[in-house]
N, C-alpha and C. Protein backbone atom coordinates (compact mmCIF):
# COMPACT_ATOMS: atom_id res chain seq x y z
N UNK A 1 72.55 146.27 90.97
CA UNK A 1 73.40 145.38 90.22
C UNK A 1 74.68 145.05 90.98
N UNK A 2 74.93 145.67 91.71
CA UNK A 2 76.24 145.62 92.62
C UNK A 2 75.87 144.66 93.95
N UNK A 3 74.55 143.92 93.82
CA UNK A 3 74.35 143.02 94.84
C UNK A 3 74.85 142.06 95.01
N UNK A 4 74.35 142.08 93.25
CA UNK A 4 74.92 140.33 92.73
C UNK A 4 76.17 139.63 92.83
N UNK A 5 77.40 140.51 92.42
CA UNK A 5 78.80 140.14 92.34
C UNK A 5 79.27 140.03 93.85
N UNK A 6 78.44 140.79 94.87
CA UNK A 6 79.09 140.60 96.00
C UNK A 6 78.56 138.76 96.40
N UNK A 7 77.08 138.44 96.16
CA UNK A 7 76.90 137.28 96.30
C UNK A 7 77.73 136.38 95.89
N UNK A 8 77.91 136.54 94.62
CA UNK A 8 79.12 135.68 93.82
C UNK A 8 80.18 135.45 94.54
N UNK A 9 80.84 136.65 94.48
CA UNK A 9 82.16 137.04 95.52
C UNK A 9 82.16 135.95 96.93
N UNK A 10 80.92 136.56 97.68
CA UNK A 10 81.06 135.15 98.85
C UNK A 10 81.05 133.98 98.43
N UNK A 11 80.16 133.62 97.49
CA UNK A 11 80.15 132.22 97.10
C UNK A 11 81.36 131.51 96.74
N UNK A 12 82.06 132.74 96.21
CA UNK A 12 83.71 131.88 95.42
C UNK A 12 83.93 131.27 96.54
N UNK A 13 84.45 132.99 97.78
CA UNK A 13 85.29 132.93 98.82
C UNK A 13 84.93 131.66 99.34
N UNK A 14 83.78 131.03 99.83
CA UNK A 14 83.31 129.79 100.68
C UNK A 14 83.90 129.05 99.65
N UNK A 15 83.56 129.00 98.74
CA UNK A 15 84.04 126.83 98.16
C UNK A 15 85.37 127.83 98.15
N UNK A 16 86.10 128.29 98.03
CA UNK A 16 87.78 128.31 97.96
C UNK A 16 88.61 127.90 99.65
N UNK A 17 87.34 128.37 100.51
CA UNK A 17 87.55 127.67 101.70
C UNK A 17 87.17 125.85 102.20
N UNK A 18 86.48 126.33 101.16
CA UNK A 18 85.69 124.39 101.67
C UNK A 18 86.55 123.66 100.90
N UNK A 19 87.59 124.06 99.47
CA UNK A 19 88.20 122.98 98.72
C UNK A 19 89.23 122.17 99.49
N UNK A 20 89.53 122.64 100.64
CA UNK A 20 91.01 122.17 101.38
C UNK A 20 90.29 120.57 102.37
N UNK A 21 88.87 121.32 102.72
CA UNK A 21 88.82 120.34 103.91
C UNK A 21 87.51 119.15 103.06
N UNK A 22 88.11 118.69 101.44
CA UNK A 22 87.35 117.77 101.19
C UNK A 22 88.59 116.55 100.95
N UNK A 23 89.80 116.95 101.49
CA UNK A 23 90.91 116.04 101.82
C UNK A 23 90.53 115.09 102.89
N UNK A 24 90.25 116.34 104.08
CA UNK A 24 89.88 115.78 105.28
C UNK A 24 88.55 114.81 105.28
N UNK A 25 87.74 115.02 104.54
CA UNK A 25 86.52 114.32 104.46
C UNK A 25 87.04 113.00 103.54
N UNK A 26 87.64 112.96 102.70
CA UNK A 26 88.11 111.69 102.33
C UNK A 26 88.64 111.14 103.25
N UNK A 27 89.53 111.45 103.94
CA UNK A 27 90.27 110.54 104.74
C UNK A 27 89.02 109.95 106.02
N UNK A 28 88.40 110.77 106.28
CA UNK A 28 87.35 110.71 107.22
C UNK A 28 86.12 109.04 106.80
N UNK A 29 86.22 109.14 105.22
CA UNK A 29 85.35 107.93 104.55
C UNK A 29 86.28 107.11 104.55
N UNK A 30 87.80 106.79 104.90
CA UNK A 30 88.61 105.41 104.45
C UNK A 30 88.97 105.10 106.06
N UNK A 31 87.95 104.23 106.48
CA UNK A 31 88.04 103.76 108.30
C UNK A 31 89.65 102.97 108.40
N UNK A 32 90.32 102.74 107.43
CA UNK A 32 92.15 102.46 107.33
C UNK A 32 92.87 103.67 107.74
N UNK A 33 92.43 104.48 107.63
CA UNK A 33 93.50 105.54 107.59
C UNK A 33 93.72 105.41 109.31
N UNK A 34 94.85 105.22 109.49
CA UNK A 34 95.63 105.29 110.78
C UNK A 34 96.92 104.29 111.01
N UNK A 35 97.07 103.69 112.62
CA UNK A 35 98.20 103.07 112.89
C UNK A 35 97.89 101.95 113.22
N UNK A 36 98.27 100.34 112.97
CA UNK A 36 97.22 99.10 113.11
C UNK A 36 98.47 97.99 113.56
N UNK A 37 98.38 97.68 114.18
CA UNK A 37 99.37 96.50 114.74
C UNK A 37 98.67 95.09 114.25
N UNK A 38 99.87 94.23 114.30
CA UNK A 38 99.20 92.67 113.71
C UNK A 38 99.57 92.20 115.05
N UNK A 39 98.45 91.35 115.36
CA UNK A 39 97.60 90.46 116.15
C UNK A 39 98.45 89.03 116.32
N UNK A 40 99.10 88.35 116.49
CA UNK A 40 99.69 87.28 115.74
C UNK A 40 98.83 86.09 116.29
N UNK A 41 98.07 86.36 117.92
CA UNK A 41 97.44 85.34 118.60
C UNK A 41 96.51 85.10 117.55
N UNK A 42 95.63 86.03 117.30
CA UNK A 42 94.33 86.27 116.20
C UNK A 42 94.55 85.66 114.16
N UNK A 43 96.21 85.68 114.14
CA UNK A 43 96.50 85.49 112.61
C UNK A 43 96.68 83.72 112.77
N UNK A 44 96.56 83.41 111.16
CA UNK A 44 97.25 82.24 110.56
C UNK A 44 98.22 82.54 109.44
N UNK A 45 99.35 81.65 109.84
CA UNK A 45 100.25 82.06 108.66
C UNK A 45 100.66 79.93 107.89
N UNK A 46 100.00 80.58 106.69
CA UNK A 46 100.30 78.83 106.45
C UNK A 46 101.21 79.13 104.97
N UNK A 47 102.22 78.83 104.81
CA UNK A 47 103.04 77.72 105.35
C UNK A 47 103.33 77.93 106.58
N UNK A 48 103.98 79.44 106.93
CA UNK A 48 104.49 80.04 108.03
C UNK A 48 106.14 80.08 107.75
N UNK A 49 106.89 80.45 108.66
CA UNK A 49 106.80 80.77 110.18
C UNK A 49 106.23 82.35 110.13
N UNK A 50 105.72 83.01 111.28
CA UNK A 50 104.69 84.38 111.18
C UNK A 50 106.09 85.20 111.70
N UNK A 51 105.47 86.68 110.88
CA UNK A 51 106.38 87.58 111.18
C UNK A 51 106.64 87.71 112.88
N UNK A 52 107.49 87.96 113.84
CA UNK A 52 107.58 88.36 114.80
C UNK A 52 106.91 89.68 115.74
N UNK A 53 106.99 90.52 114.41
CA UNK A 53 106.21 91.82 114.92
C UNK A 53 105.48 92.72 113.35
N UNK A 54 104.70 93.17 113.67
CA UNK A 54 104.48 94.26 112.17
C UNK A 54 103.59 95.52 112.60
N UNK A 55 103.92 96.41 112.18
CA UNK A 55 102.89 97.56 112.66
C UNK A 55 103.04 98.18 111.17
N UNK A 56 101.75 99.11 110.92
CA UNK A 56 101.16 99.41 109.68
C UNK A 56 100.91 100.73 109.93
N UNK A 57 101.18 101.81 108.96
CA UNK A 57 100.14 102.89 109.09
C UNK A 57 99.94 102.88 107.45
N UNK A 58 98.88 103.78 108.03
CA UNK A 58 98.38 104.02 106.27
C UNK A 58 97.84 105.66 106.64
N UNK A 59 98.09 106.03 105.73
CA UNK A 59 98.02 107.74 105.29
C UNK A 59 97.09 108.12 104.23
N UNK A 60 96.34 109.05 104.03
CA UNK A 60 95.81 109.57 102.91
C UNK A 60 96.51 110.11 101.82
N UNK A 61 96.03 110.15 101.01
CA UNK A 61 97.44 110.76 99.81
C UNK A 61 96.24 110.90 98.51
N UNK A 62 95.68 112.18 98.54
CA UNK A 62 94.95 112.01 96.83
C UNK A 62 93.79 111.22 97.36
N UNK A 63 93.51 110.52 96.22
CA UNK A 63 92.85 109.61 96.10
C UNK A 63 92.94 108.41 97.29
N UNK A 64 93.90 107.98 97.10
CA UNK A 64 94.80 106.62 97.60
C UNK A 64 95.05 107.33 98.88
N UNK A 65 96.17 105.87 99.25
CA UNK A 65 96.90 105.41 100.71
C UNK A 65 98.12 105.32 100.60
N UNK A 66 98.96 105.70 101.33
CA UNK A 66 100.21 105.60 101.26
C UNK A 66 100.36 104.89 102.48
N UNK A 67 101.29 103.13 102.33
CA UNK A 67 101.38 102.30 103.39
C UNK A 67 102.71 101.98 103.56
N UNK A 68 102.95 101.97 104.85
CA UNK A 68 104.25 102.17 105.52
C UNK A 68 104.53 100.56 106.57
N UNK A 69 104.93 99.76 106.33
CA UNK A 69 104.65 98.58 107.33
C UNK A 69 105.86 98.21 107.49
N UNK A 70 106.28 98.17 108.94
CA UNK A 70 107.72 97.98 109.39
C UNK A 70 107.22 96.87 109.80
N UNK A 71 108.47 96.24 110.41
CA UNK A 71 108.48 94.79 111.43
C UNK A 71 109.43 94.13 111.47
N UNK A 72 109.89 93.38 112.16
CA UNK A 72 110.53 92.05 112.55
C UNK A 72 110.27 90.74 111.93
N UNK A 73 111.03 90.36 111.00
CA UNK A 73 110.65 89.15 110.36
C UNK A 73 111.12 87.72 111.38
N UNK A 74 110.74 86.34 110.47
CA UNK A 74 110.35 85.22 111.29
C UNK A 74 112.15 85.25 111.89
N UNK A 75 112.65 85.87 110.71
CA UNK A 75 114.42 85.66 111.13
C UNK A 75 115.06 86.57 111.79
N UNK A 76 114.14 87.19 112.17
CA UNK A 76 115.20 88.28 113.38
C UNK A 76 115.73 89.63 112.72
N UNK A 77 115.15 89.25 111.05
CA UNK A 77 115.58 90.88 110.30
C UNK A 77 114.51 91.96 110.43
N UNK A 78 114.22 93.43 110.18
CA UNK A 78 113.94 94.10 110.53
C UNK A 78 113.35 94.24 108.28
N UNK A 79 111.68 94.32 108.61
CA UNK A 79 111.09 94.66 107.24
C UNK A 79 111.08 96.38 107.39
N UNK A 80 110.63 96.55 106.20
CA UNK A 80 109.84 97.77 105.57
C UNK A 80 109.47 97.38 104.25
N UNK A 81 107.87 97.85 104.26
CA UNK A 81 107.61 97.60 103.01
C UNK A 81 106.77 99.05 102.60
N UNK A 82 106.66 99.78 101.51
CA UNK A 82 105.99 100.78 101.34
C UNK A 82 105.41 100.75 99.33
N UNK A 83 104.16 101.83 100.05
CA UNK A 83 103.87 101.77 98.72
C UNK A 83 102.89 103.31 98.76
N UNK A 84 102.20 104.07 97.30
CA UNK A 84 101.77 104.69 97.84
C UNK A 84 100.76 104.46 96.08
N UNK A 85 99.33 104.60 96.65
CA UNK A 85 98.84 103.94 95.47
C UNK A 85 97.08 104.55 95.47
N UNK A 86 96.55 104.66 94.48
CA UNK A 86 94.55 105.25 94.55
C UNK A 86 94.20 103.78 94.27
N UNK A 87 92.74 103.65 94.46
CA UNK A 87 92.15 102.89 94.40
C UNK A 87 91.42 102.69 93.14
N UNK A 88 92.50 102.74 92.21
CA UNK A 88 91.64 102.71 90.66
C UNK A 88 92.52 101.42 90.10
N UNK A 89 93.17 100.38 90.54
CA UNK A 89 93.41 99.28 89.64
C UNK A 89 94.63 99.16 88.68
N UNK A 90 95.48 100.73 88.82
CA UNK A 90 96.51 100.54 88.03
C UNK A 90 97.65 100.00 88.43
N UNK A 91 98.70 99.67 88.20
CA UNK A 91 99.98 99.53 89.47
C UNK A 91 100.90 100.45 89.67
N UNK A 92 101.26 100.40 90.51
CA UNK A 92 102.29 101.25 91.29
C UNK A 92 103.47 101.11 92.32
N UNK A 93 104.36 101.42 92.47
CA UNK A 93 105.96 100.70 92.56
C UNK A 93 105.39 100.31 94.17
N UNK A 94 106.24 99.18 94.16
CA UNK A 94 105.86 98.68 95.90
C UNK A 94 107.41 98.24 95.71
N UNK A 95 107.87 99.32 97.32
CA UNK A 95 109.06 98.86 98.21
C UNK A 95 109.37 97.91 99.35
N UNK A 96 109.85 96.89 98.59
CA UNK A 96 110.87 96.53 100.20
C UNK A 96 109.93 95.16 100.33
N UNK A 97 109.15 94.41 98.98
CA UNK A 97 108.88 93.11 99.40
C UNK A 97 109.58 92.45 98.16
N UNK A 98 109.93 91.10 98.59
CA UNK A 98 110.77 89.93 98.59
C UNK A 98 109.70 89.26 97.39
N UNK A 99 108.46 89.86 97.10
CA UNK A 99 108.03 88.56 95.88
C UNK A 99 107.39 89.32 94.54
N UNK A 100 107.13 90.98 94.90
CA UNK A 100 106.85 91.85 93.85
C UNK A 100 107.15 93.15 93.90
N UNK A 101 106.63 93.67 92.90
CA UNK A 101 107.23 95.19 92.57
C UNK A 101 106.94 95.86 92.39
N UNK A 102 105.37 95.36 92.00
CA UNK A 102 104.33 96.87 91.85
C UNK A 102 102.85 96.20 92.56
N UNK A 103 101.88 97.29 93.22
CA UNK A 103 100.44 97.10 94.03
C UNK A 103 99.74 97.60 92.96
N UNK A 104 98.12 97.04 92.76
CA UNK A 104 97.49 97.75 92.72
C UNK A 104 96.06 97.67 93.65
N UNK A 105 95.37 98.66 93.94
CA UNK A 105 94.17 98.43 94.89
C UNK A 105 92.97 98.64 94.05
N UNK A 106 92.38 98.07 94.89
CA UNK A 106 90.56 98.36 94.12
C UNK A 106 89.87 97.78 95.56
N UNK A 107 88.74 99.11 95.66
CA UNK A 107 87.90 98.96 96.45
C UNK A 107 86.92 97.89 96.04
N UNK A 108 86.26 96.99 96.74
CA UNK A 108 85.20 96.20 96.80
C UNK A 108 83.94 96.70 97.02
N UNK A 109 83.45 97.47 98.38
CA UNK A 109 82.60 97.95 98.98
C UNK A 109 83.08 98.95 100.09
N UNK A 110 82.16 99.58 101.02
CA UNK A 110 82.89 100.63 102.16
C UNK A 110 83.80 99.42 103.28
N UNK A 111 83.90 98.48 102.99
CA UNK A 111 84.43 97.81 104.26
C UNK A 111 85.68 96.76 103.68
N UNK A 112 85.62 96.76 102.56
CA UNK A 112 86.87 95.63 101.69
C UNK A 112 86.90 96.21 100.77
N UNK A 113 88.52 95.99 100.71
CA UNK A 113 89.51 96.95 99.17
C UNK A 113 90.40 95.37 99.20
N UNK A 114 90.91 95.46 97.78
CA UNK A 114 91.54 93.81 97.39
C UNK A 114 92.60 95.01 96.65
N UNK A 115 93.94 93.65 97.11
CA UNK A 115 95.54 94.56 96.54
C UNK A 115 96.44 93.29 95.85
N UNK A 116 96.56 93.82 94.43
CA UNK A 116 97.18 93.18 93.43
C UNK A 116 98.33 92.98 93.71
N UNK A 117 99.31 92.64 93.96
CA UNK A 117 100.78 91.99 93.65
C UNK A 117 101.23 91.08 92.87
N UNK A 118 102.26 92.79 92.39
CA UNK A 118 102.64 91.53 90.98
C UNK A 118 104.42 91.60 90.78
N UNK A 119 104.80 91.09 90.01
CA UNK A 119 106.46 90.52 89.78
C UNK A 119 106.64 90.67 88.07
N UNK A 120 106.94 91.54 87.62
CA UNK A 120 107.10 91.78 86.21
C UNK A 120 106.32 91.60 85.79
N UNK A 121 105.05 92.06 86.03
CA UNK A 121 103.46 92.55 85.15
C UNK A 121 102.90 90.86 86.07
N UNK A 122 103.52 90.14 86.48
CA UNK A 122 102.74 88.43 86.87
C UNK A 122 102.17 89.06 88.23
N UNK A 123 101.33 88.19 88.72
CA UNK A 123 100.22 88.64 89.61
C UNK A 123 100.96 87.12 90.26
N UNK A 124 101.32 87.63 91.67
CA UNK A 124 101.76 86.38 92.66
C UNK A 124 101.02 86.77 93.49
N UNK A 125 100.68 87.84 94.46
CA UNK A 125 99.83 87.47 95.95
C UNK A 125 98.45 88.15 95.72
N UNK A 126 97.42 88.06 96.04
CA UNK A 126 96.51 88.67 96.47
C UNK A 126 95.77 88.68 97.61
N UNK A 127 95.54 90.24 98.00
CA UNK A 127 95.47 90.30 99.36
C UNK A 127 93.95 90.64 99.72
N UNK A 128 93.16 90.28 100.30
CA UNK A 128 91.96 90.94 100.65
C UNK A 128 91.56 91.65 101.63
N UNK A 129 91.66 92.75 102.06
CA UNK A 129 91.18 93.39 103.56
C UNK A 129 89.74 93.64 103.79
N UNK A 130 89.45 93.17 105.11
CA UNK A 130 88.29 93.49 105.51
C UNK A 130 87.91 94.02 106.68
N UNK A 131 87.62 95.31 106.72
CA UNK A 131 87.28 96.03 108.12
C UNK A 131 85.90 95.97 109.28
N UNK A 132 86.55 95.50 109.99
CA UNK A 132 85.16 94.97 111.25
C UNK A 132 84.02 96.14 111.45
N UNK A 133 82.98 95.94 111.44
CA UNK A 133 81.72 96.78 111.25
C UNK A 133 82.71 97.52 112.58
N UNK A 134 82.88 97.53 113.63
CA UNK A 134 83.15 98.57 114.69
C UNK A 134 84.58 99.80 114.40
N UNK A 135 84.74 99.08 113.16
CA UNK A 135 86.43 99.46 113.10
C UNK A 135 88.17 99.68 113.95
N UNK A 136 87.53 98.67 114.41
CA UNK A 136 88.79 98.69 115.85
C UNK A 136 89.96 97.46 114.98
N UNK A 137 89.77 96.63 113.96
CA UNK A 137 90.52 95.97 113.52
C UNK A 137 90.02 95.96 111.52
N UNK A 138 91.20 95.08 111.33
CA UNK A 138 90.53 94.77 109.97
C UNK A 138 91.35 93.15 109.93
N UNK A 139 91.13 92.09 108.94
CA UNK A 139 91.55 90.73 108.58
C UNK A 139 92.13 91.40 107.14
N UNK A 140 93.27 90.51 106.71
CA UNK A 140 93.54 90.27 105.29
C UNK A 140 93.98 88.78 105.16
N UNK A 141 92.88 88.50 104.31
CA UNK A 141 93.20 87.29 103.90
C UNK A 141 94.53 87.35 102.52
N UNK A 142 96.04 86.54 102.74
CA UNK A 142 96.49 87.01 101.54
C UNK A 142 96.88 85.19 100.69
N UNK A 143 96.59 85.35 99.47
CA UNK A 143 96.71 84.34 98.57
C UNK A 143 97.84 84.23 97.31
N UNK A 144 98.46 83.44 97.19
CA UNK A 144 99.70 83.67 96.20
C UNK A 144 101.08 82.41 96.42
N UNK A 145 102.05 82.93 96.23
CA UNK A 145 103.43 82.07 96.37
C UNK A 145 104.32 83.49 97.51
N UNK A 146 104.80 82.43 98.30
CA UNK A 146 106.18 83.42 99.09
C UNK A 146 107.05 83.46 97.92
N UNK A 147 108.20 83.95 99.23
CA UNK A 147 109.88 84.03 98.25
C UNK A 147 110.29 83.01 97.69
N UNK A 148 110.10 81.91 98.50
CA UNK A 148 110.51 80.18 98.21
C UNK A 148 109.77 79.75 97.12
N UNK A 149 108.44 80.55 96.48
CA UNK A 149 107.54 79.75 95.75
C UNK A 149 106.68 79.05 96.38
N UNK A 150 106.61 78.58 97.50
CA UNK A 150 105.69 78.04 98.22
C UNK A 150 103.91 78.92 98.48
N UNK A 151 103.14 78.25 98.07
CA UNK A 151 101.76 78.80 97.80
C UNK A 151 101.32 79.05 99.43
N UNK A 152 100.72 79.99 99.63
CA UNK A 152 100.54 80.43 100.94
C UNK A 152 98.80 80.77 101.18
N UNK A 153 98.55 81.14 102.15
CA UNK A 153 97.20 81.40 102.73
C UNK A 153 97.00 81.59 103.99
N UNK A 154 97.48 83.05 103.85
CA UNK A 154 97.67 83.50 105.35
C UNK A 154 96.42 84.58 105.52
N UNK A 155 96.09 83.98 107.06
CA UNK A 155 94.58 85.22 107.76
C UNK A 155 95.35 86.19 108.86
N UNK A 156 96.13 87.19 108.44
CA UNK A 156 96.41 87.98 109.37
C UNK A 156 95.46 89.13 110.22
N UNK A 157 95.29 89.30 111.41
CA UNK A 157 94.31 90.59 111.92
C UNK A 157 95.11 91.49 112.51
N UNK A 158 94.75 92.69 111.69
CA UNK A 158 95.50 93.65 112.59
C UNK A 158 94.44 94.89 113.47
N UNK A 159 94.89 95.79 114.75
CA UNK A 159 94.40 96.29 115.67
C UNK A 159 94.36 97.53 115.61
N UNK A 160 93.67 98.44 115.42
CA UNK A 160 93.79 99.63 115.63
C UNK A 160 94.78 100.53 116.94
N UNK A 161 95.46 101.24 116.65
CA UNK A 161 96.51 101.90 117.84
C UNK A 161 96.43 102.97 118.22
């Protein structure tokens, strides 16, 4: 009878070891997770004028991504925009952009997740990402109004780093 509990016993011990590295395995299934530069030869920015510079990381966090995107705007100012959010559709506070205030994400399939932006519950941009079967880049197509109100439809690509 004293066989059994030792079986048990290992069994805990292993999943109490395996619970840590099913973080790592998530992050391992979201081909975003890393550092991604924008492309500007490769983007369209309509109306425009295109940011000057932007680099992106994105982090695991939970469920979700936590996104960090600095850059150089068309005017010579220096962005940050952050947010940190799961992929279940609710919203969640987004820092440091000029047309809303809260994200929310929802996955599509393993290769496109679509991100809500909104301005006091109103839905102004929507963004679509899509990651290249090789994963060395991804496109976001984004749809909505800028700061000006002006309706936009920009194809940005950004690069893996």
């Amino acid at each position: 009878m004293e066989f059994i509990p030792r079986k048990l016993g290992l069994a805990l011990v292993l999943l109490i070891a395996l619970v840590p590295m099913a973080g790592a395995w998530a992050e391992a299934s979201n081909p975003v997770i890393g550092t991604w530069k924008l492309n500007p030869k490769r983007s369209k920015f309509s109306p425009g004028p295109a940011p000057q510079s932007m680099t992106v990381k994105f982090e695991a966090v939970g469920e979700g991504v936590k996104l960090t995107a600095e850059g150089i705007g068309p005017d010579g100012k220096p962005t940050l925009l952050e947010y940190t959010a799961n992929y279940d559709g609710k919203d969640y506070p987004l820092k440091g952009s000029p047309v809303a205030d809260t994200v929310s994400l929802k996955r599509i399939d393993e290769r496109t997740a679509q991100r809500t932006d909104k301005k006091d519950g109103k839905v102004v941009q929507t963004l679509t990402r899509v990651m290249a079967k090789d994963g060395k880049s991804f496109t976001v197509t984004t749809k909505g109004k800028n700061a000006k109100g002006q309706t936009i439809h920009n194809v940005t690509v950004f690069e893996k780093q």
